[in-house]
Protein backbone atom coordinates (compact mmCIF):
# COMPACT_ATOMS: atom_id res chain seq x y z
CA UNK A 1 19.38 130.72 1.81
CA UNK A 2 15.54 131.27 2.29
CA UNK A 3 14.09 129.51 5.75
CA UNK A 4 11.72 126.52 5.10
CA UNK A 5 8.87 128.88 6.87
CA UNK A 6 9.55 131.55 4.28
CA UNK A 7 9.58 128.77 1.11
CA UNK A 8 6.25 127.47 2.51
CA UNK A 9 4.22 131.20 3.08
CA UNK A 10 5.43 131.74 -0.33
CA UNK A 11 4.23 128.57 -1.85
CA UNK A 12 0.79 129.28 0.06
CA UNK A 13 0.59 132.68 -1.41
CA UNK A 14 1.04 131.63 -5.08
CA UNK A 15 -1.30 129.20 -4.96
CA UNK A 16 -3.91 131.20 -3.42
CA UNK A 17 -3.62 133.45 -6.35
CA UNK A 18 -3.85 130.85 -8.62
CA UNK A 19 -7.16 129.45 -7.03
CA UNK A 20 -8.30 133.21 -6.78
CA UNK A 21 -7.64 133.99 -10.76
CA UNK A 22 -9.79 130.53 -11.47
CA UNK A 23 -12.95 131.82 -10.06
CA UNK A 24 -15.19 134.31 -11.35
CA UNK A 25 -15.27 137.55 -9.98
CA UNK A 26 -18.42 137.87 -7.85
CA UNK A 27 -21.10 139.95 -8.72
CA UNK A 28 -23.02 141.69 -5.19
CA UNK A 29 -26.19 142.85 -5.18
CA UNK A 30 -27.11 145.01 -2.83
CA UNK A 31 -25.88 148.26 -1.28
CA UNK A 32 -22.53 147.00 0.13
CA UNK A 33 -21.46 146.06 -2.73
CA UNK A 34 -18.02 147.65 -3.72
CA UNK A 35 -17.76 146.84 -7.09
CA UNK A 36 -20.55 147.29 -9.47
CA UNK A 37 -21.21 145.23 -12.64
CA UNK A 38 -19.68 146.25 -16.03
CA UNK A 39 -21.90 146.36 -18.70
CA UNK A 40 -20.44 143.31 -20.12
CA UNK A 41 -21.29 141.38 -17.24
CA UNK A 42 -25.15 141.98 -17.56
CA UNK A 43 -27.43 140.57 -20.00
CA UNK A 44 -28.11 142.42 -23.00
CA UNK A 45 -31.03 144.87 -22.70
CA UNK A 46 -34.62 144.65 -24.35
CA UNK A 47 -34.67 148.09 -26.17
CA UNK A 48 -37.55 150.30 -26.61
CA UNK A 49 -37.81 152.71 -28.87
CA UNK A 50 -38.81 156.56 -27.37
CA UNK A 51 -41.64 157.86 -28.26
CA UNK A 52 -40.94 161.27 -28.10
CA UNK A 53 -37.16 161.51 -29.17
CA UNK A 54 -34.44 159.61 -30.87
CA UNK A 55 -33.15 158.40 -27.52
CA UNK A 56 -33.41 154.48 -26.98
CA UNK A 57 -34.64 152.82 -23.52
CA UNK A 58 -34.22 149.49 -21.94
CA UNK A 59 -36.41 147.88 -19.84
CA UNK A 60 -33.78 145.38 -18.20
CA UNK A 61 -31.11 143.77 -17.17
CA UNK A 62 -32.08 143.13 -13.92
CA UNK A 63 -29.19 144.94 -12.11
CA UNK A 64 -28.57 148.26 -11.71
CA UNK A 65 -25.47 148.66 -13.49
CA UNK A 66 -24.65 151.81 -11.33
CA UNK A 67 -25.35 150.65 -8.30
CA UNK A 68 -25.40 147.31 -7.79
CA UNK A 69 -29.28 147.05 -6.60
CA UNK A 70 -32.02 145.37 -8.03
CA UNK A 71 -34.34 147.61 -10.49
CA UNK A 72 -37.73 147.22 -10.20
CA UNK A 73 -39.33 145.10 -12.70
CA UNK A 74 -41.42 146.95 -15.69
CA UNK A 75 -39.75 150.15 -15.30
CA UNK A 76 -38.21 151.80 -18.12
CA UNK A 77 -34.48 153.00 -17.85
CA UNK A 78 -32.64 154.86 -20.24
CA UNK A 79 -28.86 154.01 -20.88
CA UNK A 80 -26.72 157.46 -20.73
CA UNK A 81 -23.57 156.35 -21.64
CA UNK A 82 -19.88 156.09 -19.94
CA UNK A 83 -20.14 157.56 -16.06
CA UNK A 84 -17.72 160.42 -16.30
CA UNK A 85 -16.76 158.64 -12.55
CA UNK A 86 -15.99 155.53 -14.18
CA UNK A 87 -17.70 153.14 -12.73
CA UNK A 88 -19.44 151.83 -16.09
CA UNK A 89 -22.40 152.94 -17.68
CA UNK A 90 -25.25 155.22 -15.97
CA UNK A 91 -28.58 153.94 -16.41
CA UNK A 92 -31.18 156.16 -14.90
CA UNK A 93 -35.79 155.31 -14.82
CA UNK A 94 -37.31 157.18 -17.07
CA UNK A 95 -40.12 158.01 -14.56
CA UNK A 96 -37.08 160.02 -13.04
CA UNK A 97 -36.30 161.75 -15.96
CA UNK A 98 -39.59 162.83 -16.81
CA UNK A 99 -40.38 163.76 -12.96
CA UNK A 100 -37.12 166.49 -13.45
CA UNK A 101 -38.85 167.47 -16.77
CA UNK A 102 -41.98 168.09 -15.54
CA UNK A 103 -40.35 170.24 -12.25
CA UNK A 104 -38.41 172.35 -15.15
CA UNK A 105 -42.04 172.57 -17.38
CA UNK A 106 -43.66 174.04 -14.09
CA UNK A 107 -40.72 176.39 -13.30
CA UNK A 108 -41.25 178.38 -16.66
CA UNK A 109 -43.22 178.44 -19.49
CA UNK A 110 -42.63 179.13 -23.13
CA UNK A 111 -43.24 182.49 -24.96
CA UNK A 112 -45.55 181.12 -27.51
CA UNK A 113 -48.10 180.54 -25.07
CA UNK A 114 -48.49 184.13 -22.97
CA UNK A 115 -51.12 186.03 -25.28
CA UNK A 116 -49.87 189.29 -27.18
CA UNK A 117 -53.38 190.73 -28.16
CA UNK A 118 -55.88 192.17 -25.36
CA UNK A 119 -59.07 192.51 -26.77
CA UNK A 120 -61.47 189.70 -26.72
CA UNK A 121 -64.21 191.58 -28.58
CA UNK A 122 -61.29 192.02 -31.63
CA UNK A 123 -60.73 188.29 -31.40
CA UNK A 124 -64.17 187.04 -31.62
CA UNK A 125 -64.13 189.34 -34.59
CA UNK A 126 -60.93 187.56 -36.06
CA UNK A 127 -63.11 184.72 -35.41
CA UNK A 128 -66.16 185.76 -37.06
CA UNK A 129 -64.49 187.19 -40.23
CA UNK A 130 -62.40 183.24 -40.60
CA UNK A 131 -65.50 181.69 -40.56
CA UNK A 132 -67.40 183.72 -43.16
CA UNK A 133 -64.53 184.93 -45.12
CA UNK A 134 -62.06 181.44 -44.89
CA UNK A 135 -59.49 183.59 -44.42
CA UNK A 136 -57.76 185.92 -41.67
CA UNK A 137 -55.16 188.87 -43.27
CA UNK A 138 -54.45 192.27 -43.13
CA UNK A 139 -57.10 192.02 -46.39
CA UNK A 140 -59.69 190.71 -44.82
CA UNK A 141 -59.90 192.52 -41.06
CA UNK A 142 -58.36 196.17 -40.03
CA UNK A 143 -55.37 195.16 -38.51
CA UNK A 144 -52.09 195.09 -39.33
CA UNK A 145 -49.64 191.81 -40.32
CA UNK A 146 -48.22 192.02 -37.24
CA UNK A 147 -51.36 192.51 -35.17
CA UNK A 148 -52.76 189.71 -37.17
CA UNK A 149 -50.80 187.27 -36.46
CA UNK A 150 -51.33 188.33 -32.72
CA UNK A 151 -54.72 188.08 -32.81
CA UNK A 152 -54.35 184.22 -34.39
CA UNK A 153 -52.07 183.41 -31.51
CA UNK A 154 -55.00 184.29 -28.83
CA UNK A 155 -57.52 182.65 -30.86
CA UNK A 156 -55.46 179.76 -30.80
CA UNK A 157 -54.70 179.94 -27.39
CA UNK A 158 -58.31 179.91 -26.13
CA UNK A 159 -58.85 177.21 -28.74
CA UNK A 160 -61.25 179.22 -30.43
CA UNK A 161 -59.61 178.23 -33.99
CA UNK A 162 -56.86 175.93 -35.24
CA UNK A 163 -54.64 177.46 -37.65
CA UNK A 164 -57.07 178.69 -40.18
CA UNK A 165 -60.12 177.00 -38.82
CA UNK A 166 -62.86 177.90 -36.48
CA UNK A 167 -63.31 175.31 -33.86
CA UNK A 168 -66.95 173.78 -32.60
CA UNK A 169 -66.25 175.95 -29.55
CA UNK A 170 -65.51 179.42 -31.70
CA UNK A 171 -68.31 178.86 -33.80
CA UNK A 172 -70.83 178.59 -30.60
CA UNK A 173 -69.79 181.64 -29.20
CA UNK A 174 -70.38 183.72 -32.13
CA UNK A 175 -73.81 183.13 -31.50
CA UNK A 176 -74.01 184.98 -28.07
CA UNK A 177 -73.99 188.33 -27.37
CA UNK A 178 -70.35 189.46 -26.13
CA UNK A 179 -70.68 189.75 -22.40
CA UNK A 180 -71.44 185.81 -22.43
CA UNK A 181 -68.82 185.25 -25.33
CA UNK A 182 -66.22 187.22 -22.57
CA UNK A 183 -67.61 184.72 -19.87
CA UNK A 184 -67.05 181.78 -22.07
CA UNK A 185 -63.54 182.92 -23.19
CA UNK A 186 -62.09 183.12 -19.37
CA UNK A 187 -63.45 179.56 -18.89
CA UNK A 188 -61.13 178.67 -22.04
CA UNK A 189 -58.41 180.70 -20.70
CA UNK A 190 -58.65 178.32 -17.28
CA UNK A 191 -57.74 175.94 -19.86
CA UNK A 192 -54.95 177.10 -21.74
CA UNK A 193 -51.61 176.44 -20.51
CA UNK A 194 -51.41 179.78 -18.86
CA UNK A 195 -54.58 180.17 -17.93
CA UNK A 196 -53.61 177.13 -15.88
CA UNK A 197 -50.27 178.16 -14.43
CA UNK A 198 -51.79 181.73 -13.41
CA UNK A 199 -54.49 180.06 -11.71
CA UNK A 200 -52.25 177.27 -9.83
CA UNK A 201 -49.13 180.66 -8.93
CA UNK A 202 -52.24 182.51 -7.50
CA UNK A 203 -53.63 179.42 -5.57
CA UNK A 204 -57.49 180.22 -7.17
CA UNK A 205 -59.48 178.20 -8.95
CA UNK A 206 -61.33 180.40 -11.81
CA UNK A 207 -60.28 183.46 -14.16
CA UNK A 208 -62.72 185.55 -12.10
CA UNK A 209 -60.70 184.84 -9.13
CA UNK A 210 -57.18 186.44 -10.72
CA UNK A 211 -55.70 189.50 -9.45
CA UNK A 212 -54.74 191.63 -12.74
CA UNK A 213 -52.08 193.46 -10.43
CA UNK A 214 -50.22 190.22 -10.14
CA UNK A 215 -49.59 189.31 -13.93
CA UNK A 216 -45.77 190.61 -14.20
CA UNK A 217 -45.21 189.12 -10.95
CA UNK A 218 -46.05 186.04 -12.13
CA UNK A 219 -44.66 186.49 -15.66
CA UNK A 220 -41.04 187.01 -14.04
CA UNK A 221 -41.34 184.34 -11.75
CA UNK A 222 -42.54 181.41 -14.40
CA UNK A 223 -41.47 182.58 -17.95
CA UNK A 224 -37.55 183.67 -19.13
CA UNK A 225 -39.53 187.04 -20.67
CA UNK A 226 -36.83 190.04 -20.58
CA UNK A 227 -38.29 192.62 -18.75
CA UNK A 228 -39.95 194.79 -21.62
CA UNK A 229 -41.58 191.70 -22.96
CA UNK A 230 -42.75 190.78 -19.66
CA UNK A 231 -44.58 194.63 -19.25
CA UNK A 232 -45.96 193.86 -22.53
CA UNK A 233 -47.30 190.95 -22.44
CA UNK A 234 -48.17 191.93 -18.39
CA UNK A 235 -50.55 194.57 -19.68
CA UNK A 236 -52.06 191.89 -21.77
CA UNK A 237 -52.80 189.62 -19.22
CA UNK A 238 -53.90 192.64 -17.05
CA UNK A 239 -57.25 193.16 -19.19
CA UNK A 240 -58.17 190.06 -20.63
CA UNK A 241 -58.08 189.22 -16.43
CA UNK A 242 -60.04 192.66 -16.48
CA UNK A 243 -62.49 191.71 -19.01
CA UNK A 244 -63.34 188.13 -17.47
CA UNK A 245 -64.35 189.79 -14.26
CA UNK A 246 -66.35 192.98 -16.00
CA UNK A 247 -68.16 190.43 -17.76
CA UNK A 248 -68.81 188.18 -14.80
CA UNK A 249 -70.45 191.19 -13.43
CA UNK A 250 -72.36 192.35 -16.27
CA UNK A 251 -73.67 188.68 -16.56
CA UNK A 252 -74.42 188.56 -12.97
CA UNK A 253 -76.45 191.88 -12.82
CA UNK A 254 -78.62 190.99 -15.69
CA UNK A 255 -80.06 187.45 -14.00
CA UNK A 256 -80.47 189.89 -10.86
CA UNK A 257 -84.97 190.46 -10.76
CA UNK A 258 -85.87 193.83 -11.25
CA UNK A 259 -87.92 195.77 -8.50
């Protein structure tokens, strides 16, 4: 038969238990915490609607669900789902998100904006022939389809034209003669996205300042070209960069006084 000490630790135990199941489960919010929140346990989120995707954001509860710590207040967070770890669901700030984005933006660069046509005084006549003719084929300038639609694809790049338009800008350099139409087209290449990224890889701050020997190089490092596309598209690189700083030259010499 059971001793009376036995009889009364047992009695103790069940009716801890039974005082234990009675009371909520406590909730901990900081970094010690060893049981985060369940979704359930958190109040329903205010959802906001993405701009830029179908994806939907929340700018609450007040818990990190994850974690256990306090968000911040006014900062987005976007609810991923199930943690494959199982500790309820992942909710991440968006300013996170987009920070990784823009790192994997900076790290490469899309095809559609490295140029495929080299000569600026071609393009400013693709420019030239839009504007008086309204139209830019194989029918209307001596080029090929293919070259044609290389030659809108720089124009649009240096946001000379939009796609069968001649921009404010395009239309003022027509009315210069070529070596200043060449100086104005670098400044618009500083402003295209790879204008940009060239000048930032290089560390300079103007077109003029570009090394043409370096274009592969920095076509392999920041775009996924294959390596035939990257010669290619190298080469064009390597004389618009060529051009710019012939024409900063040209333009220099003829403000120079004559003796």
């Amino acid at each position: 038969m059971p001793s009376s000490a036995w009889m009364r630790t047992s009695t103790q135990i069940a009716d801890g238990l039974a005082r234990y199941s009675q009371q909520p489960t406590p909730v901990r919010r900081g970094p010690s915490s060893t049981r985060p929140p369940t979704f359930a346990e958190t109040a329903p989120p205010e959802r906001v609607a993405d701009q830029f995707g179908d994806r939907t954001y929340n700018r609450g509860p007040p818990l990190d669900i994850l974690s256990g710590t306090c968000r911040v207040p006014g900062t987005l967070y976007v609810d991923q789902g199930e943690s494959s770890r199982g500790f309820g669901r992942r909710v991440v700030a968006i300013s996170k998100i987009k920070a990784a984005t823009s790192k994997r933006l900076a790290q490469r660069l899309p095809s559609s904006v490295i140029p495929q046509f080299d000569a600026f005084s071609r393009i400013m006549e693709a420019v030239s022939v839009l504007e008086t003719r309204g139209e830019l084929s194989s029918d209307t300038i001596d080029l090929s389809l293919r070259h044609v639609n290389y030659v809108k694809q720089a124009a649009r790049l240096l946001g000379v034209i939009s796609e069968n338009t001649v921009l404010p800008v395009g239309r003022q350099l027509l009315h210069l003669p070529i070596d200043r139409q060449i100086v104005a087209l670098g400044v618009q290449f500083e402003h295209s996205e790879c204008g940009r990224a060239w000048l930032a890889w290089s560390k300079v701050s103007s077109a003029q300042e570009l090394d043409p020997q370096t274009a592969e190089a920095f076509l392999s490092e920041r775009t996924e070209l294959p390596p035939s596309m990257v010669v290619r598209r190298g080469r064009t690189l390597r004389r618009w960069c060529t051009q710019i700083r012939s024409s900063h030259i040209s333009e220099a010499n003829s403000h120079e006084p004559r003796r």
